[in-house]
PDB file of N, CA and C in Angstrom:
ATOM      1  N   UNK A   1      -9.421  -9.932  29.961  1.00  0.00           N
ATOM      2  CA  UNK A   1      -9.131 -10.162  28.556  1.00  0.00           C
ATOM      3  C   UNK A   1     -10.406 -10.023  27.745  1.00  0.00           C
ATOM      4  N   UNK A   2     -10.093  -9.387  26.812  1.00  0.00           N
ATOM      5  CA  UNK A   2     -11.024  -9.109  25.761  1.00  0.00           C
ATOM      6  C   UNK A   2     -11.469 -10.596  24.959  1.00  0.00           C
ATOM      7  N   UNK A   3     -12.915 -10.723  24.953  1.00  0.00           N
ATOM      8  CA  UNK A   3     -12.880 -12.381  24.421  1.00  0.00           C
ATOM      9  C   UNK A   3     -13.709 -12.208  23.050  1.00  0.00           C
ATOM     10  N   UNK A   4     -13.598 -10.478  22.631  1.00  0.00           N
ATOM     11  CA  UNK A   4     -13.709 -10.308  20.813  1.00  0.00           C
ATOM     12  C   UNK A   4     -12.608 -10.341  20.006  1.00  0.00           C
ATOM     13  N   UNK A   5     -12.735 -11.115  19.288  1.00  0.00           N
ATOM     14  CA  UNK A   5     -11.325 -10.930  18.905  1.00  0.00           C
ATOM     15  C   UNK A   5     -11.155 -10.232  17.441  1.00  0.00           C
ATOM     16  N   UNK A   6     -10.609  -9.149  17.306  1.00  0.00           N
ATOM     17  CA  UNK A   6     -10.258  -8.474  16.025  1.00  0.00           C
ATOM     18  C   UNK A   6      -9.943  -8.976  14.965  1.00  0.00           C
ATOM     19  N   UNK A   7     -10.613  -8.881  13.408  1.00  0.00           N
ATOM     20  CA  UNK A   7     -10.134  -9.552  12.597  1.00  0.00           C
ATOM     21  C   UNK A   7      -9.251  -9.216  11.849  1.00  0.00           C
ATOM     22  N   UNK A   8      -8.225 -10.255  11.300  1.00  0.00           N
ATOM     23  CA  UNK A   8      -7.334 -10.087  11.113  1.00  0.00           C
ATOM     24  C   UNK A   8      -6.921  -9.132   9.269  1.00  0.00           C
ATOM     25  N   UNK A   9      -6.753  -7.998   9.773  1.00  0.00           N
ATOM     26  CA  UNK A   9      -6.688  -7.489   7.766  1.00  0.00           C
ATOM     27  C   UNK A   9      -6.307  -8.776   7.162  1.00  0.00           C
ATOM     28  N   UNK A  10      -5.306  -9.446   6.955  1.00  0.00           N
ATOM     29  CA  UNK A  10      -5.430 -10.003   6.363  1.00  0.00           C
ATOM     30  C   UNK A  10      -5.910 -10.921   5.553  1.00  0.00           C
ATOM     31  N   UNK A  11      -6.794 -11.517   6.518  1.00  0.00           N
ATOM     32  CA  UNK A  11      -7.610 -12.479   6.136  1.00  0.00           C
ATOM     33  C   UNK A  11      -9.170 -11.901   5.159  1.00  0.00           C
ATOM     34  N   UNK A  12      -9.239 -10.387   5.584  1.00  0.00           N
ATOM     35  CA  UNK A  12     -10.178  -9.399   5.338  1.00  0.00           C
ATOM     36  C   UNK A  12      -9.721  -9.222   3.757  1.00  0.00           C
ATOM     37  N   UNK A  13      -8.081  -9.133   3.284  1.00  0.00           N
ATOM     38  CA  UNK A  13      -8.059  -9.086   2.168  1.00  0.00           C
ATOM     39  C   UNK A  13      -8.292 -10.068   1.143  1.00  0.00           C
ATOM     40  N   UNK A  14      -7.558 -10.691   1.840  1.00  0.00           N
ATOM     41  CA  UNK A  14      -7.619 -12.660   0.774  1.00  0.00           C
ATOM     42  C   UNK A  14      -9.275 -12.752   0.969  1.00  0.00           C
ATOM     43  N   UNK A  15     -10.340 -12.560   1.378  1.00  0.00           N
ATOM     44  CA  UNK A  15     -11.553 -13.157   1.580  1.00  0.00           C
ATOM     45  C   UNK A  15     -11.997 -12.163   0.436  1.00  0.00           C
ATOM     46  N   UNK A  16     -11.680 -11.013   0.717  1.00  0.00           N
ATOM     47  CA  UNK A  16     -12.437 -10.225  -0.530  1.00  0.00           C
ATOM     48  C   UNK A  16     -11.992  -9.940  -1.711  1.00  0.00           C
ATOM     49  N   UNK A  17     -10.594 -10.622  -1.932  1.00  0.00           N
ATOM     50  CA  UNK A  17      -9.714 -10.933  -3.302  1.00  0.00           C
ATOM     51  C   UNK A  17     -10.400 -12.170  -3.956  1.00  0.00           C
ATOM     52  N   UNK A  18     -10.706 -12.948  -3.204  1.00  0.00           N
ATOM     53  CA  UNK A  18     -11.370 -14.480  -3.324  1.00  0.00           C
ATOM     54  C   UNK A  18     -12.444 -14.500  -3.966  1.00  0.00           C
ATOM     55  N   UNK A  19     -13.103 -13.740  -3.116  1.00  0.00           N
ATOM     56  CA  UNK A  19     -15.066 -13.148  -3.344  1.00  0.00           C
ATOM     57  C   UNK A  19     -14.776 -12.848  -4.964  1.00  0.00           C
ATOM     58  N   UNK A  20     -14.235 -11.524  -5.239  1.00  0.00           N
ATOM     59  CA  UNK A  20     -14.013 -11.250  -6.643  1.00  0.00           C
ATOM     60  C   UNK A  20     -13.527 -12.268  -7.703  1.00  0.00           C
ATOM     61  N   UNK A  21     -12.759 -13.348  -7.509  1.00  0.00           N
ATOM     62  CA  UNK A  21     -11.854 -14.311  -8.081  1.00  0.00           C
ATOM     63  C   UNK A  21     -12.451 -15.160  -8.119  1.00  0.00           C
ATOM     64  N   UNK A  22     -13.531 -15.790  -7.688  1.00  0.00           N
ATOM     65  CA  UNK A  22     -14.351 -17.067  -7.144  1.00  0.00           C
ATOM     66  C   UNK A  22     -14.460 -17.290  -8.800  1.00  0.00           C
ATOM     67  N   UNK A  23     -13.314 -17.531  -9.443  1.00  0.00           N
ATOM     68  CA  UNK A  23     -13.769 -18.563 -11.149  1.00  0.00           C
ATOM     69  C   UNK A  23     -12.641 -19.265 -10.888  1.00  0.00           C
ATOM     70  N   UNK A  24     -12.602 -19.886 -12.259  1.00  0.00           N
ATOM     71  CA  UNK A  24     -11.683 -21.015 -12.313  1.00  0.00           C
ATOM     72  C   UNK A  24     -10.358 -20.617 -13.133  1.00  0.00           C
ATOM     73  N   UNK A  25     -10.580 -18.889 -12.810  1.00  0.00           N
ATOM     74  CA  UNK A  25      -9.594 -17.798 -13.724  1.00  0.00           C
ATOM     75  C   UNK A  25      -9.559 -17.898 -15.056  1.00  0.00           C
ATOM     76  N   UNK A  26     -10.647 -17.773 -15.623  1.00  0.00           N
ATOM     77  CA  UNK A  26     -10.709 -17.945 -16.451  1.00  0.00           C
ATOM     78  C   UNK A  26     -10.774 -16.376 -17.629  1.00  0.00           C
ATOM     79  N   UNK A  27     -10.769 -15.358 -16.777  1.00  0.00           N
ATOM     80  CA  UNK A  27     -10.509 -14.121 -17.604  1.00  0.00           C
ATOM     81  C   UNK A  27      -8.656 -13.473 -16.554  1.00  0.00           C
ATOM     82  N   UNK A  28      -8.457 -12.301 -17.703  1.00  0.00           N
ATOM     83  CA  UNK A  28      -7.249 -11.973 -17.032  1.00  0.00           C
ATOM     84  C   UNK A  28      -7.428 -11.240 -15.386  1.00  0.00           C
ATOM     85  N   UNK A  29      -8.911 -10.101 -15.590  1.00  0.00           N
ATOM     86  CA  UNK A  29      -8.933  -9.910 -14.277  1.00  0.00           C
ATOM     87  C   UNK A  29      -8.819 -11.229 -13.243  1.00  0.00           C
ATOM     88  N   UNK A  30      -9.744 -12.529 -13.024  1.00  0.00           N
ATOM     89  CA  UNK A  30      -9.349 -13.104 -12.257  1.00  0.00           C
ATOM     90  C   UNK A  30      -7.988 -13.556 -12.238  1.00  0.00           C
ATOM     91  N   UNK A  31      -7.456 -14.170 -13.305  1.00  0.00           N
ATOM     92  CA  UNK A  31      -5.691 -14.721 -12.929  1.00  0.00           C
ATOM     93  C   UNK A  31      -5.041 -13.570 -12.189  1.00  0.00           C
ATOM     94  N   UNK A  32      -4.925 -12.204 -12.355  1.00  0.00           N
ATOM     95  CA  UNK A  32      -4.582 -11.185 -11.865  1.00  0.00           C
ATOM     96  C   UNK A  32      -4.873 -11.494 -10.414  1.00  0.00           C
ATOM     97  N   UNK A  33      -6.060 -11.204  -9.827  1.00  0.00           N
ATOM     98  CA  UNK A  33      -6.536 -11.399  -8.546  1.00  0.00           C
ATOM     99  C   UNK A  33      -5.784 -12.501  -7.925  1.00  0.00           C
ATOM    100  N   UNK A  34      -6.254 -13.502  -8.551  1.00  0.00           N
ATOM    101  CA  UNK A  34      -5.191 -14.957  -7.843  1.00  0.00           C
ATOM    102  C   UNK A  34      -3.872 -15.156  -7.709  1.00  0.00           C
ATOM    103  N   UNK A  35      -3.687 -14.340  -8.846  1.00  0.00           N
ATOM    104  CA  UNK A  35      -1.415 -14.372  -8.430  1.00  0.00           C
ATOM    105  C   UNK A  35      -1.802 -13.499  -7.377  1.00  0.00           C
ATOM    106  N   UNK A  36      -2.305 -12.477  -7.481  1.00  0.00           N
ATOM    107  CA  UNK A  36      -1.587 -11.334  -6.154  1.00  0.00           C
ATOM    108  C   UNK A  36      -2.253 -11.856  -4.735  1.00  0.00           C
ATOM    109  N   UNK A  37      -3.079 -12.991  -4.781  1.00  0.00           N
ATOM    110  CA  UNK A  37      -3.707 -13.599  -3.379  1.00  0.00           C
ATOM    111  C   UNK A  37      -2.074 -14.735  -2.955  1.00  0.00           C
ATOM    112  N   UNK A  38      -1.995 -15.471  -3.866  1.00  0.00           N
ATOM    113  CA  UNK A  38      -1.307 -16.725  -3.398  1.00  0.00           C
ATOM    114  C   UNK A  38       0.582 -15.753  -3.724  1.00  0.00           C
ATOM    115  N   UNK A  39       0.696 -15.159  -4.682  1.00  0.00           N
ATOM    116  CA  UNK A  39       2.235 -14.746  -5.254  1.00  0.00           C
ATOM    117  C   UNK A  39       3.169 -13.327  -4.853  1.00  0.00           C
ATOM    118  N   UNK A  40       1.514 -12.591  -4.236  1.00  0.00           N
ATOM    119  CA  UNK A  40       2.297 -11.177  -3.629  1.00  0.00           C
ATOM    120  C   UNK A  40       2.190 -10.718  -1.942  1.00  0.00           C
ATOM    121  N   UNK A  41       3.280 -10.930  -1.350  1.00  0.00           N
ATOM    122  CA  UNK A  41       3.023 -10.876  -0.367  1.00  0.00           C
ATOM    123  C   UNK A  41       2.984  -9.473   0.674  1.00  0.00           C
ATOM    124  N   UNK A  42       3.265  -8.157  -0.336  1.00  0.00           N
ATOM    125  CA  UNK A  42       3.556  -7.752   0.262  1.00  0.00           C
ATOM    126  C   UNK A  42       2.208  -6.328   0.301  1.00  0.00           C
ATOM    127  N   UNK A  43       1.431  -7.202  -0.883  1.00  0.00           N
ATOM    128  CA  UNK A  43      -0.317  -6.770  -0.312  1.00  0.00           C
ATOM    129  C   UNK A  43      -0.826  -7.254   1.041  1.00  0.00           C
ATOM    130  N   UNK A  44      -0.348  -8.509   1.623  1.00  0.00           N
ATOM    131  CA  UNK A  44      -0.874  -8.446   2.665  1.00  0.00           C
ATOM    132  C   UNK A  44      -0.230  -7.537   3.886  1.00  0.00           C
ATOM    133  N   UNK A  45       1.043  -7.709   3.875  1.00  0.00           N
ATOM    134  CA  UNK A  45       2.053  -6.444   4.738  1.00  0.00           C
ATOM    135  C   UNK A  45       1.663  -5.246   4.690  1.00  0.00           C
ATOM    136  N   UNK A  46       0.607  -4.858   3.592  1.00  0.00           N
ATOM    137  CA  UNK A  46       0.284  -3.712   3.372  1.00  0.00           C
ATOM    138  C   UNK A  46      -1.130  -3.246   4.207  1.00  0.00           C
ATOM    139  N   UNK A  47      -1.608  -4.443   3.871  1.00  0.00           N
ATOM    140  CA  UNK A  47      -3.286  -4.737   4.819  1.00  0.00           C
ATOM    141  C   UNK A  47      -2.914  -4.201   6.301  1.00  0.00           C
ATOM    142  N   UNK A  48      -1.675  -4.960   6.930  1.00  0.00           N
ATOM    143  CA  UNK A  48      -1.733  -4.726   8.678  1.00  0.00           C
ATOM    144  C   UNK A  48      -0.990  -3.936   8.445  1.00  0.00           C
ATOM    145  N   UNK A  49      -0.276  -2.835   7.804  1.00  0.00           N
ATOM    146  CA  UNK A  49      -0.197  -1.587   8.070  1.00  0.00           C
ATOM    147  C   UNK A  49      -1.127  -0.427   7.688  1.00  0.00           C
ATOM    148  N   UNK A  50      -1.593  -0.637   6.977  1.00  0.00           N
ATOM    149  CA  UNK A  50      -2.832   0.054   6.741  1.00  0.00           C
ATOM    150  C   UNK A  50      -3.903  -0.022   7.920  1.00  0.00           C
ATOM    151  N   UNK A  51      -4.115  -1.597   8.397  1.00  0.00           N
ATOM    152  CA  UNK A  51      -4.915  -1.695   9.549  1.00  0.00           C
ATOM    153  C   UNK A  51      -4.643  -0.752  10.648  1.00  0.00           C
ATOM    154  N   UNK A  52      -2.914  -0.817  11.046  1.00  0.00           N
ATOM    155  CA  UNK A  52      -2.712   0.300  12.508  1.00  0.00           C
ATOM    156  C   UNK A  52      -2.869   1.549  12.257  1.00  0.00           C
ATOM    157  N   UNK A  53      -2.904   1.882  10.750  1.00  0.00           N
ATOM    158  CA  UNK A  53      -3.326   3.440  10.793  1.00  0.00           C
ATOM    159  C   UNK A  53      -4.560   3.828  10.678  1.00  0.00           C
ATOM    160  N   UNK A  54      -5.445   2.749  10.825  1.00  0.00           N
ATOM    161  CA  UNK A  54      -6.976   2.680  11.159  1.00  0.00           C
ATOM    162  C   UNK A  54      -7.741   2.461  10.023  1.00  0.00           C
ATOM    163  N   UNK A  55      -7.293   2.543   8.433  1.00  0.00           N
ATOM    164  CA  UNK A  55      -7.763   1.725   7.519  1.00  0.00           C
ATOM    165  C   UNK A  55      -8.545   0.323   7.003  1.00  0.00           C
ATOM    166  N   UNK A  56      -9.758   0.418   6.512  1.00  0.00           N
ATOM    167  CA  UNK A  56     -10.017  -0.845   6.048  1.00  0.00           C
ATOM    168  C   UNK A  56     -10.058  -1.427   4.343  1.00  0.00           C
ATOM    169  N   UNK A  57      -9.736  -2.109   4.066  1.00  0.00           N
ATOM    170  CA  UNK A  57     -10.016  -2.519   3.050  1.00  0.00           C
ATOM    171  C   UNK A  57     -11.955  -2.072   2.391  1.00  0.00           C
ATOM    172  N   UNK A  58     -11.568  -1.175   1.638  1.00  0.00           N
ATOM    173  CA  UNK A  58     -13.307  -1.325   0.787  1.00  0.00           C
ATOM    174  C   UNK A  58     -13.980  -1.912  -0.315  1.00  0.00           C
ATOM    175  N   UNK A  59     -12.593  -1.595  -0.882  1.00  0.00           N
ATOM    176  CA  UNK A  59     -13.277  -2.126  -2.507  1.00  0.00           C
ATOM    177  C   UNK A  59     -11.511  -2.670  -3.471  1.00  0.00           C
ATOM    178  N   UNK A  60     -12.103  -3.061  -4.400  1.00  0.00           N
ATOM    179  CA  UNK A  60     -10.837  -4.061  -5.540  1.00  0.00           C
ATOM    180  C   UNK A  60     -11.599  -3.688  -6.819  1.00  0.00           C
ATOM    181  N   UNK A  61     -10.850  -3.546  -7.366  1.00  0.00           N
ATOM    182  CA  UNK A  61     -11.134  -2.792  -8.763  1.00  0.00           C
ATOM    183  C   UNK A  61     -10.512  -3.601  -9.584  1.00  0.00           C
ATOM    184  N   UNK A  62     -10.521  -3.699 -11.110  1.00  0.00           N
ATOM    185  CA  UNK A  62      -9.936  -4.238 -12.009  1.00  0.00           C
ATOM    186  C   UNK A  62      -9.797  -3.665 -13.217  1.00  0.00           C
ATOM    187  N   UNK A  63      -8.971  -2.932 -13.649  1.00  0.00           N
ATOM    188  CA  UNK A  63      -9.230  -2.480 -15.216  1.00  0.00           C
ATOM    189  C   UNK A  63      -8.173  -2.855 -16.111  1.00  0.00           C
ATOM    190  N   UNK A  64      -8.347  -3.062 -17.284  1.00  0.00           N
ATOM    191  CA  UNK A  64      -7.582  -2.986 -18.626  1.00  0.00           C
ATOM    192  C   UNK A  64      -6.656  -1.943 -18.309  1.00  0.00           C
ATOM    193  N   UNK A  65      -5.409  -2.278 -18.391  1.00  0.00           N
ATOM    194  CA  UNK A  65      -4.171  -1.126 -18.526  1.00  0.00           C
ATOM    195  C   UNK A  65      -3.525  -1.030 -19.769  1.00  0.00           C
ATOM    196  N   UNK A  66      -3.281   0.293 -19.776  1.00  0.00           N
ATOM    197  CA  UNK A  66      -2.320   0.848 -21.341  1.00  0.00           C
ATOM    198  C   UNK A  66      -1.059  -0.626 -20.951  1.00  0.00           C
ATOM    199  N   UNK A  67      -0.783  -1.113 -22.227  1.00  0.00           N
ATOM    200  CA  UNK A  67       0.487  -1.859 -22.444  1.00  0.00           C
ATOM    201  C   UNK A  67       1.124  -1.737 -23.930  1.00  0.00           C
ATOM    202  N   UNK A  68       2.511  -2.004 -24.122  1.00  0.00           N
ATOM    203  CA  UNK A  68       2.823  -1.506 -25.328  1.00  0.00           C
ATOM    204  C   UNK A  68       2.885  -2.871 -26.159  1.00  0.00           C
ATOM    205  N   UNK A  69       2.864  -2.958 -27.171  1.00  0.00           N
ATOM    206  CA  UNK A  69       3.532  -4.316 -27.695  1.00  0.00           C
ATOM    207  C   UNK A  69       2.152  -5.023 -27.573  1.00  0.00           C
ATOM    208  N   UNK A  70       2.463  -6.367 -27.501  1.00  0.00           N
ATOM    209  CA  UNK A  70       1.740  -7.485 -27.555  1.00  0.00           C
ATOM    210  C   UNK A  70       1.392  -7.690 -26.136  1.00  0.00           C
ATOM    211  N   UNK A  71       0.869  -6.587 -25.184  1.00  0.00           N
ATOM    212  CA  UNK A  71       1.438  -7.592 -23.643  1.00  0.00           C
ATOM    213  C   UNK A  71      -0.355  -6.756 -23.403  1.00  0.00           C
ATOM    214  N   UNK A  72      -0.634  -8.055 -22.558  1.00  0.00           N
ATOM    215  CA  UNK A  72      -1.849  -7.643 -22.092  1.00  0.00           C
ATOM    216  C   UNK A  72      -1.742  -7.507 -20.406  1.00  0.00           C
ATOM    217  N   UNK A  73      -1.945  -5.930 -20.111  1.00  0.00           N
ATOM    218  CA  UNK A  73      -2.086  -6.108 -18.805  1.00  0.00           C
ATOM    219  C   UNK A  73      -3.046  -5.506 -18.221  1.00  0.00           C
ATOM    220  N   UNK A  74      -3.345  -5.435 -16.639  1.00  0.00           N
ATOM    221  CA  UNK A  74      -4.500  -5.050 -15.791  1.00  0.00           C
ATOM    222  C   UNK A  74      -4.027  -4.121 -14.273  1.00  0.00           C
ATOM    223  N   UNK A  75      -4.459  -3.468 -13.809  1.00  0.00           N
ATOM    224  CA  UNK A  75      -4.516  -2.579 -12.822  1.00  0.00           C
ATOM    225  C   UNK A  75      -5.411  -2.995 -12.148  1.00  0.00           C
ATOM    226  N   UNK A  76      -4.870  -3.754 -10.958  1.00  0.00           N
ATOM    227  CA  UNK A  76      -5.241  -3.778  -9.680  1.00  0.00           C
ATOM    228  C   UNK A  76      -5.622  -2.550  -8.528  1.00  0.00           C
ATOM    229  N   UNK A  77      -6.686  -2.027  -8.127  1.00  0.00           N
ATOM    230  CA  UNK A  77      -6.951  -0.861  -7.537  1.00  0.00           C
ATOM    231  C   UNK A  77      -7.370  -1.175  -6.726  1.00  0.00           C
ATOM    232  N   UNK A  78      -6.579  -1.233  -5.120  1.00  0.00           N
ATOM    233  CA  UNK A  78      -6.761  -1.543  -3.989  1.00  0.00           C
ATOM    234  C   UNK A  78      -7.906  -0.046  -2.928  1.00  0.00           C
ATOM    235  N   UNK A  79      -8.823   0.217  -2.647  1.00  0.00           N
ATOM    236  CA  UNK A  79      -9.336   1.444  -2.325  1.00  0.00           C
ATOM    237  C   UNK A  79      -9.515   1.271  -0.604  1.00  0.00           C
ATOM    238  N   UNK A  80      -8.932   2.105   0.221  1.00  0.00           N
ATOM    239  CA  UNK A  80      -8.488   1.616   1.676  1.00  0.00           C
ATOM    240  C   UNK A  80      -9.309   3.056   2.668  1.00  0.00           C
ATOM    241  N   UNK A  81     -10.392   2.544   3.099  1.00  0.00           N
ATOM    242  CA  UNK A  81     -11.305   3.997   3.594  1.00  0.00           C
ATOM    243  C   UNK A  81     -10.900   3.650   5.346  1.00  0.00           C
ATOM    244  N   UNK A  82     -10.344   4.795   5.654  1.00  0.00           N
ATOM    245  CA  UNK A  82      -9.868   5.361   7.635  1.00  0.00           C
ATOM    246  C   UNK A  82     -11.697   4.938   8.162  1.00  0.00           C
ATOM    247  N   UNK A  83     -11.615   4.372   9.161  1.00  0.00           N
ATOM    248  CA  UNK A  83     -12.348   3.882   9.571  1.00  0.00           C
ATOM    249  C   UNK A  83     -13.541   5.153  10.428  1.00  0.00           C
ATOM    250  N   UNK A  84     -12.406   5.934  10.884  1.00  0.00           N
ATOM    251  CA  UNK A  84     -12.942   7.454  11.810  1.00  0.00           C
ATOM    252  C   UNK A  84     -13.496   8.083  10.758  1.00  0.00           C
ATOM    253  N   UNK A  85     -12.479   8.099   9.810  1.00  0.00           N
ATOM    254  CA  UNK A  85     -12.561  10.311   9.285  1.00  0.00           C
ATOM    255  C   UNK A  85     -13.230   9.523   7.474  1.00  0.00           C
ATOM    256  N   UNK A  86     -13.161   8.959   7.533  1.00  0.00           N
ATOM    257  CA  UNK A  86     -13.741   7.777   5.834  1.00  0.00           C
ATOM    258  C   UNK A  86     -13.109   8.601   4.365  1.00  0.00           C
ATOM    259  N   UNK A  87     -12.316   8.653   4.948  1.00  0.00           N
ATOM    260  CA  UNK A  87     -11.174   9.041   3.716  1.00  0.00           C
ATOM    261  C   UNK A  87     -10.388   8.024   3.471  1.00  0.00           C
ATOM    262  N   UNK A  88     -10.879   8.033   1.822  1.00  0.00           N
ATOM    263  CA  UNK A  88     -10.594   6.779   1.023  1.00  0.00           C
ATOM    264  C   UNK A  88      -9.006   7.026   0.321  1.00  0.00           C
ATOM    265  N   UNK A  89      -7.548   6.166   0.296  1.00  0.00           N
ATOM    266  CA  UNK A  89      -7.040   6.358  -0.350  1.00  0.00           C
ATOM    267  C   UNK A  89      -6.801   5.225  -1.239  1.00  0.00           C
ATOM    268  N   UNK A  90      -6.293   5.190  -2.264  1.00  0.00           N
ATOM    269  CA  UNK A  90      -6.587   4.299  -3.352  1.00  0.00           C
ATOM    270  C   UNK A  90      -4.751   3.916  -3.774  1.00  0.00           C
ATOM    271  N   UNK A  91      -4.842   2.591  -3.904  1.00  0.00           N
ATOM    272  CA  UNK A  91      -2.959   2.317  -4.430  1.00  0.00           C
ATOM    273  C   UNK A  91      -3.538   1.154  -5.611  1.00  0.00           C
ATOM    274  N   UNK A  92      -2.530   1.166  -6.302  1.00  0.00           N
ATOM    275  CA  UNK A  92      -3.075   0.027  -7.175  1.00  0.00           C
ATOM    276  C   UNK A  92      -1.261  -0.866  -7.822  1.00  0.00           C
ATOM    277  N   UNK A  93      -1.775  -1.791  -8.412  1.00  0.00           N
ATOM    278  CA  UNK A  93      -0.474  -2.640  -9.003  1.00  0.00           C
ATOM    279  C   UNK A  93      -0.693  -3.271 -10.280  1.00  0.00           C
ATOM    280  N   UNK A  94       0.090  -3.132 -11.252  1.00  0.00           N
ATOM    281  CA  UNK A  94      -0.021  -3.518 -12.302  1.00  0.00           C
ATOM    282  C   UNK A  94       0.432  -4.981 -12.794  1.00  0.00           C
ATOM    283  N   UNK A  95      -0.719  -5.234 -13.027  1.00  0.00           N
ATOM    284  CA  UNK A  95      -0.033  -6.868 -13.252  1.00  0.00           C
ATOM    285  C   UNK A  95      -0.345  -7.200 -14.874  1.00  0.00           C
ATOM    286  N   UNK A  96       0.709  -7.950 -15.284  1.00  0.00           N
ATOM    287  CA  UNK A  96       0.805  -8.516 -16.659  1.00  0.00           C
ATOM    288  C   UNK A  96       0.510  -9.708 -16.723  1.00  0.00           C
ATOM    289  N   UNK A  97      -0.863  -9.974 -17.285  1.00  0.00           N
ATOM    290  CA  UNK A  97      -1.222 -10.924 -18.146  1.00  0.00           C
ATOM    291  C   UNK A  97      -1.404 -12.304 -19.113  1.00  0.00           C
ATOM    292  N   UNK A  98      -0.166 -11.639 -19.830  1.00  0.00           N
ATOM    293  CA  UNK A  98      -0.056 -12.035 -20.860  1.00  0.00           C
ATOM    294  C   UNK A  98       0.191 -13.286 -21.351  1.00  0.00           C
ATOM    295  N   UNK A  99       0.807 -14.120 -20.583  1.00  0.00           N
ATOM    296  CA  UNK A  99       1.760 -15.258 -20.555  1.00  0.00           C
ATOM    297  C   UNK A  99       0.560 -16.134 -19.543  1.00  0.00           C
ATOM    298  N   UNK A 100       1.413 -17.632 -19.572  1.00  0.00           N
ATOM    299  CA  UNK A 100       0.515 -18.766 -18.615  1.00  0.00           C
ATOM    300  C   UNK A 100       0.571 -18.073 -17.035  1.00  0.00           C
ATOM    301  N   UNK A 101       1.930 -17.454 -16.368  1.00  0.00           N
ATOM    302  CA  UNK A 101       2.251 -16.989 -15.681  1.00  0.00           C
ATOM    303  C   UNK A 101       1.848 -15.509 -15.163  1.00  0.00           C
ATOM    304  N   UNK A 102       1.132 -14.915 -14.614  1.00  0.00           N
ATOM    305  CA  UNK A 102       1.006 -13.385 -14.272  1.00  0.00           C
ATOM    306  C   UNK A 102       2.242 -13.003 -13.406  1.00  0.00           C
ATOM    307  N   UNK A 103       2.445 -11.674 -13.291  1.00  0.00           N
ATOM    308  CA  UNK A 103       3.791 -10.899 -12.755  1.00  0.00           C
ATOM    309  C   UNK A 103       3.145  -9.488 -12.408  1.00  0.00           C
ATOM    310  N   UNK A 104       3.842  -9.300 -11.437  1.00  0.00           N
ATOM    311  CA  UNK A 104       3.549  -7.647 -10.993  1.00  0.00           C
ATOM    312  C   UNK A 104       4.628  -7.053 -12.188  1.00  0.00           C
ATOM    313  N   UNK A 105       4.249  -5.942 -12.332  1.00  0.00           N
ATOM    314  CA  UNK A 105       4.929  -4.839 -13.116  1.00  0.00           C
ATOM    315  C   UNK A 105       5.778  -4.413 -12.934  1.00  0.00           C
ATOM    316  N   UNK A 106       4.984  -3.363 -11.609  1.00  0.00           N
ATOM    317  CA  UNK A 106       5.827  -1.803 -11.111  1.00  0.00           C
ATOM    318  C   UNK A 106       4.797  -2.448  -9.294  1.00  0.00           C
ATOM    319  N   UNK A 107       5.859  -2.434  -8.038  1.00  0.00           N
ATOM    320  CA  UNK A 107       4.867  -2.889  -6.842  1.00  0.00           C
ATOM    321  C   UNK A 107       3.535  -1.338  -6.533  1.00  0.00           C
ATOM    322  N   UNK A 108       3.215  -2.132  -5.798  1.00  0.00           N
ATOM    323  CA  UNK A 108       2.248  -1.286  -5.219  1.00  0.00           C
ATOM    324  C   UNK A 108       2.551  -0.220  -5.026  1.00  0.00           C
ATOM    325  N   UNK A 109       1.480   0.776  -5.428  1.00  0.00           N
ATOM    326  CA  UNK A 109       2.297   2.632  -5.075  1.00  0.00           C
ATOM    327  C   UNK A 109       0.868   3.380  -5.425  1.00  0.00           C
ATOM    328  N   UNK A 110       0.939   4.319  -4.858  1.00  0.00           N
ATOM    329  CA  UNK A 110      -0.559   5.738  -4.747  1.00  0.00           C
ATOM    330  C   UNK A 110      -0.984   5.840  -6.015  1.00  0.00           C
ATOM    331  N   UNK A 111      -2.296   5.750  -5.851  1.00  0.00           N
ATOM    332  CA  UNK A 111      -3.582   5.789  -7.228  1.00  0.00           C
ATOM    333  C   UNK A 111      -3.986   7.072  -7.181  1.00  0.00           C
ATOM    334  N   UNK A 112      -4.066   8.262  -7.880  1.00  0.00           N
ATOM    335  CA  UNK A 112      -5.309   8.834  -8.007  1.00  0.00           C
ATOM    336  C   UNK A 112      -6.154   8.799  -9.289  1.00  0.00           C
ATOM    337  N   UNK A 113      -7.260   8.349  -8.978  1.00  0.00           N
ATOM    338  CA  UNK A 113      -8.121   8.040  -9.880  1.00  0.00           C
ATOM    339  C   UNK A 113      -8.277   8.870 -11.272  1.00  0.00           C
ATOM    340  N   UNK A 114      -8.489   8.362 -12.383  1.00  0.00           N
ATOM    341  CA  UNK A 114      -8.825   9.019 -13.287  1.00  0.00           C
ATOM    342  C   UNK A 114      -9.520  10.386 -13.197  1.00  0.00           C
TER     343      UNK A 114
END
């Protein structure tokens, strides 16, 4: 038996959602970050499948997103580099703001960058 033990994506994501979030949420990027740590679960489902296709988590992005109306929202940009071949693909999720409450938008789905 192997007595290294592999870490777990998940925990790889929440630690580096955290790292970025470490306030008391006090801007929208952090509340953003913190709903989708504790409220979306299916970023982490996404982590250990991404993990078996040899992906790691690299980077978390945050930007101001187009919204219409009165609604303030943000783009979550998840950036996921193959561990072999380091080809980065990028997904992101839009989360709204606006309210005491944050909400995903539209779920997670393929980024290409500006």
């Amino acid at each position: 038996m192997n007595s290294r033990q592999e870490p777990d994506p998940r925990e790889a994501v929440l630690g580096q959602i955290m790292g970025l979030a470490a306030s008391s949420g006090g801007t929208d990027q952090h509340r953003a970050l913190t709903y989708l740590a504790v409220r979306y679960p299916l970023l982490f489902k996404r982590a250990t499948e991404r993990d078996a296709q040899g992906f790691t988590l690299s980077s978390v992005q945050i930007r101001a997103a187009p919204a219409g109306g009165h609604r303030s929202m943000v783009d979550v940009i998840f950036a996921w580099t193959h561990r072999t071949t380091g080809i980065t693909d990028q997904e992101r999720v839009p989360v709204d703001v606006t309210g005491l409450f944050p909400f995903v938008v539209t779920e997670l789905s393929p980024y290409i960058g500006r």
